[in-house]
PDB file of N, CA and C in Angstrom:
ATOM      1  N   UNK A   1      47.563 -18.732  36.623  1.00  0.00           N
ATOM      2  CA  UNK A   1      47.178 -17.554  35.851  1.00  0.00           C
ATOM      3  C   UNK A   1      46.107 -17.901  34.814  1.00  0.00           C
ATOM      4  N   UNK A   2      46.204 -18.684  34.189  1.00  0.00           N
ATOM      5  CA  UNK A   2      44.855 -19.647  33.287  1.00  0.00           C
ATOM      6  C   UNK A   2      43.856 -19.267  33.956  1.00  0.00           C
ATOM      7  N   UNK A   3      43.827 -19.986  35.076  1.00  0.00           N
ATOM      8  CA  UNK A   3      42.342 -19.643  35.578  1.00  0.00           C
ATOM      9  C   UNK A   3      41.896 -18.925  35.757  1.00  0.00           C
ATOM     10  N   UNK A   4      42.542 -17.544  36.329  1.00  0.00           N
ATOM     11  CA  UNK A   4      42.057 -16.216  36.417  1.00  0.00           C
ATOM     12  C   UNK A   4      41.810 -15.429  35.023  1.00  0.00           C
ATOM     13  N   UNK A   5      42.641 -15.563  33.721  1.00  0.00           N
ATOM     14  CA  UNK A   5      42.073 -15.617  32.852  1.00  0.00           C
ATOM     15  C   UNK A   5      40.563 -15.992  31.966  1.00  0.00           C
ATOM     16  N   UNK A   6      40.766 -17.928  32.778  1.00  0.00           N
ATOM     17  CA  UNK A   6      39.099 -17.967  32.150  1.00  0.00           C
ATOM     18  C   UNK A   6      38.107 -17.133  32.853  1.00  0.00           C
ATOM     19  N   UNK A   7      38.535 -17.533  34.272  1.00  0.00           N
ATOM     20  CA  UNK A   7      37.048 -16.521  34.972  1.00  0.00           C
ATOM     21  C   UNK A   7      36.967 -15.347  34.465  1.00  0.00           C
ATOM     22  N   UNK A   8      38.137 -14.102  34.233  1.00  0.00           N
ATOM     23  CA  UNK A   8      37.524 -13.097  33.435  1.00  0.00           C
ATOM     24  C   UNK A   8      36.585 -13.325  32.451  1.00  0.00           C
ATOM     25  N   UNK A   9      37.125 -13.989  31.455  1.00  0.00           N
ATOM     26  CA  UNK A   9      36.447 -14.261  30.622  1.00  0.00           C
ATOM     27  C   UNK A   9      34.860 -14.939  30.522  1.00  0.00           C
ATOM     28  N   UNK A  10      34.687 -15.668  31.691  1.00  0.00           N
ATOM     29  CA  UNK A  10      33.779 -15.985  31.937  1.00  0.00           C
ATOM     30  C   UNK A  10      32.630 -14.505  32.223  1.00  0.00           C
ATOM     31  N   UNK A  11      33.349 -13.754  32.915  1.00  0.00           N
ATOM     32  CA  UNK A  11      32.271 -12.916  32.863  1.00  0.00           C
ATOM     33  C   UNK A  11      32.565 -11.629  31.791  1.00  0.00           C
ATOM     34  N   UNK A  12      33.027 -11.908  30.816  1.00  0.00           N
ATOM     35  CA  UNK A  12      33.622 -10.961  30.000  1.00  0.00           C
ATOM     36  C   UNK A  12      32.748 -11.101  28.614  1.00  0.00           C
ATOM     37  N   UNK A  13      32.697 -12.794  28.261  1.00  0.00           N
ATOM     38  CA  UNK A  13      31.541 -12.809  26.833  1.00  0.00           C
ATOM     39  C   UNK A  13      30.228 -12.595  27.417  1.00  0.00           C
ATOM     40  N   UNK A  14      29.807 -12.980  28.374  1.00  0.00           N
ATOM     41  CA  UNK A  14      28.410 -12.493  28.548  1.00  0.00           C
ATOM     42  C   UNK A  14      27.891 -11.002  28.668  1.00  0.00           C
ATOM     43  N   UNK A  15      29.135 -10.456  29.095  1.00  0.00           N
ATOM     44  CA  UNK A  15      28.559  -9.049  29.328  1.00  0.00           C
ATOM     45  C   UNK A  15      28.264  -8.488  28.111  1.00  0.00           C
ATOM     46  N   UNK A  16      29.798  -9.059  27.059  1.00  0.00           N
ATOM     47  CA  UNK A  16      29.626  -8.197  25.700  1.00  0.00           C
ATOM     48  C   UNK A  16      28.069  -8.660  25.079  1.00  0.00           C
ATOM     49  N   UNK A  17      27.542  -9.607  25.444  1.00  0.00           N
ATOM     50  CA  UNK A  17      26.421  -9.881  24.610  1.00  0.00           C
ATOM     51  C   UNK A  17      24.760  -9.907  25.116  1.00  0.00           C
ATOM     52  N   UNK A  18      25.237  -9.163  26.450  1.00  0.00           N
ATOM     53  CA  UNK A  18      23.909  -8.779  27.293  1.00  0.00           C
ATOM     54  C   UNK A  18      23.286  -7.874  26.650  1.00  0.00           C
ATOM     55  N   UNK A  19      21.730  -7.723  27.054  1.00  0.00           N
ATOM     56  CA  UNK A  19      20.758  -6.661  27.022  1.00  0.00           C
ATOM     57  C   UNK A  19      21.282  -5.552  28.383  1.00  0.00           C
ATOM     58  N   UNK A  20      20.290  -4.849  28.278  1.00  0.00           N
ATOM     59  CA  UNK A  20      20.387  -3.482  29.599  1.00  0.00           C
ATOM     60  C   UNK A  20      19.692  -4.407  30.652  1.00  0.00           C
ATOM     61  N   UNK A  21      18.725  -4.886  30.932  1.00  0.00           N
ATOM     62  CA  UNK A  21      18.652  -5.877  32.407  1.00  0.00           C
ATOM     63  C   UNK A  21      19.272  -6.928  32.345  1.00  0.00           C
ATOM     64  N   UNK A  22      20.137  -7.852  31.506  1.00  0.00           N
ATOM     65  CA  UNK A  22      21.484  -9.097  31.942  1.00  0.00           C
ATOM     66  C   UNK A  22      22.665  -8.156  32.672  1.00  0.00           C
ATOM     67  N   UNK A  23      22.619  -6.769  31.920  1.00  0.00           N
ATOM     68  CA  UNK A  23      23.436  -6.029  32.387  1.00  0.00           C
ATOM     69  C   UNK A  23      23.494  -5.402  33.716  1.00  0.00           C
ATOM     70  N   UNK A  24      22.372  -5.114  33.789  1.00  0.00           N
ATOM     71  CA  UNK A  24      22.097  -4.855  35.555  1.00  0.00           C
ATOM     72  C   UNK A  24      21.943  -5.709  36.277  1.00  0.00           C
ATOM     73  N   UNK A  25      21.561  -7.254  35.792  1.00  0.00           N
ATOM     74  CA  UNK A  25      21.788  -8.072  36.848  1.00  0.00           C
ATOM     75  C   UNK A  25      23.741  -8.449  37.033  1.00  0.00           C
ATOM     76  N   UNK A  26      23.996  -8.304  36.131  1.00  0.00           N
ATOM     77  CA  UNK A  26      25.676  -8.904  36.267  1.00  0.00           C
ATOM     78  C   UNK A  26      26.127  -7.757  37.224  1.00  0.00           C
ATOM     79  N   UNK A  27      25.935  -6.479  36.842  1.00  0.00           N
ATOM     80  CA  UNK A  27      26.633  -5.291  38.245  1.00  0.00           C
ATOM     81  C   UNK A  27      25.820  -5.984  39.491  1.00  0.00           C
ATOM     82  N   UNK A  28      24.477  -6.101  39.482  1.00  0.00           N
ATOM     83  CA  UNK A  28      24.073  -6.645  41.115  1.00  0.00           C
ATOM     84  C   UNK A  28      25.016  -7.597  41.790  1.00  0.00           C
ATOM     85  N   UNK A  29      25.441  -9.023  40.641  1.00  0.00           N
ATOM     86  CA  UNK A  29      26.482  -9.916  41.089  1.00  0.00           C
ATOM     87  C   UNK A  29      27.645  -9.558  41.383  1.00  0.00           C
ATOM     88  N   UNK A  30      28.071  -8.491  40.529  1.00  0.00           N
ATOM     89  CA  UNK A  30      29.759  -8.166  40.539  1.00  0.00           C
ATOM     90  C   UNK A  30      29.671  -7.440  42.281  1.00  0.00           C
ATOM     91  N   UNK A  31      28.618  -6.544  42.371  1.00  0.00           N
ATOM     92  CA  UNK A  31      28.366  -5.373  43.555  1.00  0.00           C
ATOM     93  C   UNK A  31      28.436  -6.488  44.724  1.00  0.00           C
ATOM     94  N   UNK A  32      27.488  -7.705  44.876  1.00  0.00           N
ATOM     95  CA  UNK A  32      27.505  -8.488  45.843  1.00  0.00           C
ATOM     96  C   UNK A  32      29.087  -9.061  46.317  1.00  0.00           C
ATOM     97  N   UNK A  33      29.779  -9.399  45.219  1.00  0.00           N
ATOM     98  CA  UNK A  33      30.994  -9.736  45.360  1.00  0.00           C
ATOM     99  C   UNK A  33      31.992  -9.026  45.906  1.00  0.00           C
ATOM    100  N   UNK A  34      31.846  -7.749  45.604  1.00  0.00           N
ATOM    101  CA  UNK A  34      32.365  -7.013  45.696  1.00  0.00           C
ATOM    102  C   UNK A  34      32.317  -6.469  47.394  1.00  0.00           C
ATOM    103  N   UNK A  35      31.235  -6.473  48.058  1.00  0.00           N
ATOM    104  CA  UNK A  35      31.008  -6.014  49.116  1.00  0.00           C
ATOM    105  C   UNK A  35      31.159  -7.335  50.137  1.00  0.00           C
ATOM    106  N   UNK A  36      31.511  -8.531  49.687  1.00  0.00           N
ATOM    107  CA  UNK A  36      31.901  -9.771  50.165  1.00  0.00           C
ATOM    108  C   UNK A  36      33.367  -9.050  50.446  1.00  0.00           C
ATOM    109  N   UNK A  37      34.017  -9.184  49.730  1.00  0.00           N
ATOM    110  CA  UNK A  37      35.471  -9.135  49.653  1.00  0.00           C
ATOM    111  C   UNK A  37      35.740  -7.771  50.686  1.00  0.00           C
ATOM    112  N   UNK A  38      34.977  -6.347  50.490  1.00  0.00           N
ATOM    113  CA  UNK A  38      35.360  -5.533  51.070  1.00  0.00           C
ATOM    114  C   UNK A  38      35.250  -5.518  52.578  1.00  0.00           C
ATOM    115  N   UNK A  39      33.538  -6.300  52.790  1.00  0.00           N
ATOM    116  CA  UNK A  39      33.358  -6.258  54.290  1.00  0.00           C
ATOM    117  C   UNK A  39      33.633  -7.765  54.691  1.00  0.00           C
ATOM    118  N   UNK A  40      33.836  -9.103  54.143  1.00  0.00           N
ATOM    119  CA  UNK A  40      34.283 -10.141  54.746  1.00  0.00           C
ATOM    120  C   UNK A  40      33.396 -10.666  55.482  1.00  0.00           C
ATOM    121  N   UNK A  41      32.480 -10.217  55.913  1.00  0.00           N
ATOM    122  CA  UNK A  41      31.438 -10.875  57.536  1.00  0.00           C
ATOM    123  C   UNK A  41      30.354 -11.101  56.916  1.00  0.00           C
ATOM    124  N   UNK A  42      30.325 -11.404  55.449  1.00  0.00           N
ATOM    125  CA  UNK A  42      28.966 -12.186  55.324  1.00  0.00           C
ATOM    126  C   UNK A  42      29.361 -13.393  54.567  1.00  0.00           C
ATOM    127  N   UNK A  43      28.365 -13.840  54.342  1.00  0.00           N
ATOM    128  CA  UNK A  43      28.668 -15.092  53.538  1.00  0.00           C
ATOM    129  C   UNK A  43      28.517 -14.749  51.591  1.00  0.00           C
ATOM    130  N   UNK A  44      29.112 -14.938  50.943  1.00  0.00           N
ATOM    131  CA  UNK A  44      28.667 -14.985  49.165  1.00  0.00           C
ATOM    132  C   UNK A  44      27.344 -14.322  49.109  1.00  0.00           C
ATOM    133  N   UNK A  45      26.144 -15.866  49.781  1.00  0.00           N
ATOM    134  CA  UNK A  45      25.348 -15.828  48.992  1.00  0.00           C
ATOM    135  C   UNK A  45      24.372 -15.018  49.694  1.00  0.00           C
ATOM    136  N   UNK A  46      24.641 -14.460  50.872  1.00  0.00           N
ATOM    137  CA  UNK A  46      23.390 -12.958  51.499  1.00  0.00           C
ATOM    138  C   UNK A  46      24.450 -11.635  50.924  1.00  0.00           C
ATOM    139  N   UNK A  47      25.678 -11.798  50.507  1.00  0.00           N
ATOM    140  CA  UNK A  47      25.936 -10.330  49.575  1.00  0.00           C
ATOM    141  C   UNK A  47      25.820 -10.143  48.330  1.00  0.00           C
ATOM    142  N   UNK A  48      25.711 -11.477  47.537  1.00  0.00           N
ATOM    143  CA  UNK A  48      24.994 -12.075  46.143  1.00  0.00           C
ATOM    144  C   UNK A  48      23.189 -11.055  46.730  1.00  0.00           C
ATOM    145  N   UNK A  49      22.184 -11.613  47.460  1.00  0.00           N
ATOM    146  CA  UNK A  49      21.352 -11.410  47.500  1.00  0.00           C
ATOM    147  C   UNK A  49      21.085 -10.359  48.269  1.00  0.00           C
ATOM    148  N   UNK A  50      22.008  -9.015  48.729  1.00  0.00           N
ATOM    149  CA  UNK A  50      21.700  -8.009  49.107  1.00  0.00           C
ATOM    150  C   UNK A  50      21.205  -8.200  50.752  1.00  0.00           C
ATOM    151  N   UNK A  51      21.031  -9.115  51.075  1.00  0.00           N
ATOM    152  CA  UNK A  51      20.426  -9.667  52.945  1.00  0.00           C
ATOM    153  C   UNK A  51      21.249  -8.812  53.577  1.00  0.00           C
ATOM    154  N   UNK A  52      20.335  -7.709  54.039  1.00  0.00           N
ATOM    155  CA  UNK A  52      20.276  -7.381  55.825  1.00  0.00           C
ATOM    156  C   UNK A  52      20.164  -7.485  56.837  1.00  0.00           C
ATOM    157  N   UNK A  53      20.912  -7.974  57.828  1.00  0.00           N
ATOM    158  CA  UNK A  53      20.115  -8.661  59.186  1.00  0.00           C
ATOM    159  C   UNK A  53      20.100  -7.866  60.392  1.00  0.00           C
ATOM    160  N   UNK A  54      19.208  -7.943  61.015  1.00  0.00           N
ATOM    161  CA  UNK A  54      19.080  -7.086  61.856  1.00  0.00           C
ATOM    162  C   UNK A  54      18.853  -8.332  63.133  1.00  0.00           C
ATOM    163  N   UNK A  55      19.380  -7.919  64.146  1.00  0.00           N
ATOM    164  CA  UNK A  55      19.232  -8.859  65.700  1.00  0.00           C
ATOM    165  C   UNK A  55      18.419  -7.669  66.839  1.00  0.00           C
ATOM    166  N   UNK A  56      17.553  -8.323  67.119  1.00  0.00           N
ATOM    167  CA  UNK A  56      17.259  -7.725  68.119  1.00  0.00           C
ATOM    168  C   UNK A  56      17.645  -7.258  69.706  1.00  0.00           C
ATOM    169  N   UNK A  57      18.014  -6.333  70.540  1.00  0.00           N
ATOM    170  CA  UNK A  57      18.804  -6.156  71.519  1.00  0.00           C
ATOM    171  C   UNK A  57      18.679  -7.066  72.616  1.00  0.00           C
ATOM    172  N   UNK A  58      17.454  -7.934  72.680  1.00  0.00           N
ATOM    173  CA  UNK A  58      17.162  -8.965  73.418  1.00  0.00           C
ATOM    174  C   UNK A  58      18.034 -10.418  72.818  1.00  0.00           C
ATOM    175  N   UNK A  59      18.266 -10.533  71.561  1.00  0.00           N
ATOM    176  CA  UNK A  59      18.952 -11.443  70.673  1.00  0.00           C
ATOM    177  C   UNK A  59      18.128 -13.003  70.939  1.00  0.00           C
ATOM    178  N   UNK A  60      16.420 -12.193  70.885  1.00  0.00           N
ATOM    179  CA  UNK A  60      15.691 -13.375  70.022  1.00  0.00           C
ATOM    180  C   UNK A  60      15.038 -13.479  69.052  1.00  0.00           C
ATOM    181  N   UNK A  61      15.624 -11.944  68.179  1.00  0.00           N
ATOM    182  CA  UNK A  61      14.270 -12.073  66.721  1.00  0.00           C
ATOM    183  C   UNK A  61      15.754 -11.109  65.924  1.00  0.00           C
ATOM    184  N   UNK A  62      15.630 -12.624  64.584  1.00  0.00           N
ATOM    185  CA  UNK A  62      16.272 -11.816  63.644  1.00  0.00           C
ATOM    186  C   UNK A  62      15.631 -11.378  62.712  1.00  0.00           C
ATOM    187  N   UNK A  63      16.111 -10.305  62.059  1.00  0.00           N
ATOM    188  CA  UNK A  63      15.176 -10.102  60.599  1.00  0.00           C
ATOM    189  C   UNK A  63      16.074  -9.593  59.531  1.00  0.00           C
ATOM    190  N   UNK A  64      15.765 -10.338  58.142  1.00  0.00           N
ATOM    191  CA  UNK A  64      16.158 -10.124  57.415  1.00  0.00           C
ATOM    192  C   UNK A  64      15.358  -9.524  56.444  1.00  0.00           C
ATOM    193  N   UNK A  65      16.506  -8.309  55.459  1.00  0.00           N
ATOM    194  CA  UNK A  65      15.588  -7.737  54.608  1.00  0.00           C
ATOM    195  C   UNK A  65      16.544  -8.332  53.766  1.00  0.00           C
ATOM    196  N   UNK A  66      15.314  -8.585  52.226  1.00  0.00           N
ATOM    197  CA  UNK A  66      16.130  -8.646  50.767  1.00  0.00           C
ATOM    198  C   UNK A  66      15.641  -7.838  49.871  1.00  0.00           C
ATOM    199  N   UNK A  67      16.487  -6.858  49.461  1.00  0.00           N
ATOM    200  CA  UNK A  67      15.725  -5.825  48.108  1.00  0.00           C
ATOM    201  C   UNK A  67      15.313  -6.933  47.280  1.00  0.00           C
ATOM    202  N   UNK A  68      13.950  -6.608  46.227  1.00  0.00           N
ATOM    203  CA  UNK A  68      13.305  -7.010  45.637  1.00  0.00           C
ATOM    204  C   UNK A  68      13.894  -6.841  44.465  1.00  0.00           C
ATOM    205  N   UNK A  69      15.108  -7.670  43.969  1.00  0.00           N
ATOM    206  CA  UNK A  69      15.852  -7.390  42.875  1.00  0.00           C
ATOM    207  C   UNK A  69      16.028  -8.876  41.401  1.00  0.00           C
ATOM    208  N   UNK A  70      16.146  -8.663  40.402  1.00  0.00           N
ATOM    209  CA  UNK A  70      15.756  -9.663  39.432  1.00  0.00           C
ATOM    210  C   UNK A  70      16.819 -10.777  40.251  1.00  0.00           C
ATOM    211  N   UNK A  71      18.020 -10.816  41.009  1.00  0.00           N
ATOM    212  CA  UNK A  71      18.783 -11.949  41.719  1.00  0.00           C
ATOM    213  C   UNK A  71      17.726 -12.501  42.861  1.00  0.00           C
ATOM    214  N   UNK A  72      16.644 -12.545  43.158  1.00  0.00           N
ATOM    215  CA  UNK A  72      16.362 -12.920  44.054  1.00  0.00           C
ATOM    216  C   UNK A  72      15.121 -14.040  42.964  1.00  0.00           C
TER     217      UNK A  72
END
């Protein structure tokens, strides 16, 4: 239980002492996490960075999109 404590906290003093963009970057992180946990089939760090992948129906060209966001 400690630990889940500090990690709140970990993201708990920074928020209180963010500006309005630390603040929108911490929802981008929390949102990435968040959509980790809900959909499971990506990895952290392409739902950290918003990555879309797209496969082609032939399945020899992937493409990835990344919104152009201050996490990138």
């Amino acid at each position: 239980m400690s630990h889940e404590c500090d990690s709140i906290k970990d993201f708990q003093n920074p928020a209180e002492s963010a500006d309005v963009t630390e603040l929108s970057d911490l929802s981008g992180i929390i949102s990435g996490l968040k959509a980790k946990v809900e959909q499971g089939n990506h990895s952290y760090f392409s739902s950290l960075l918003q990555l879309n992948k797209d496969v082609s129906k032939q399945g020899t060209t992937l493409t990835m999109i990344m919104p152009d966001t201050p996490l990138d």
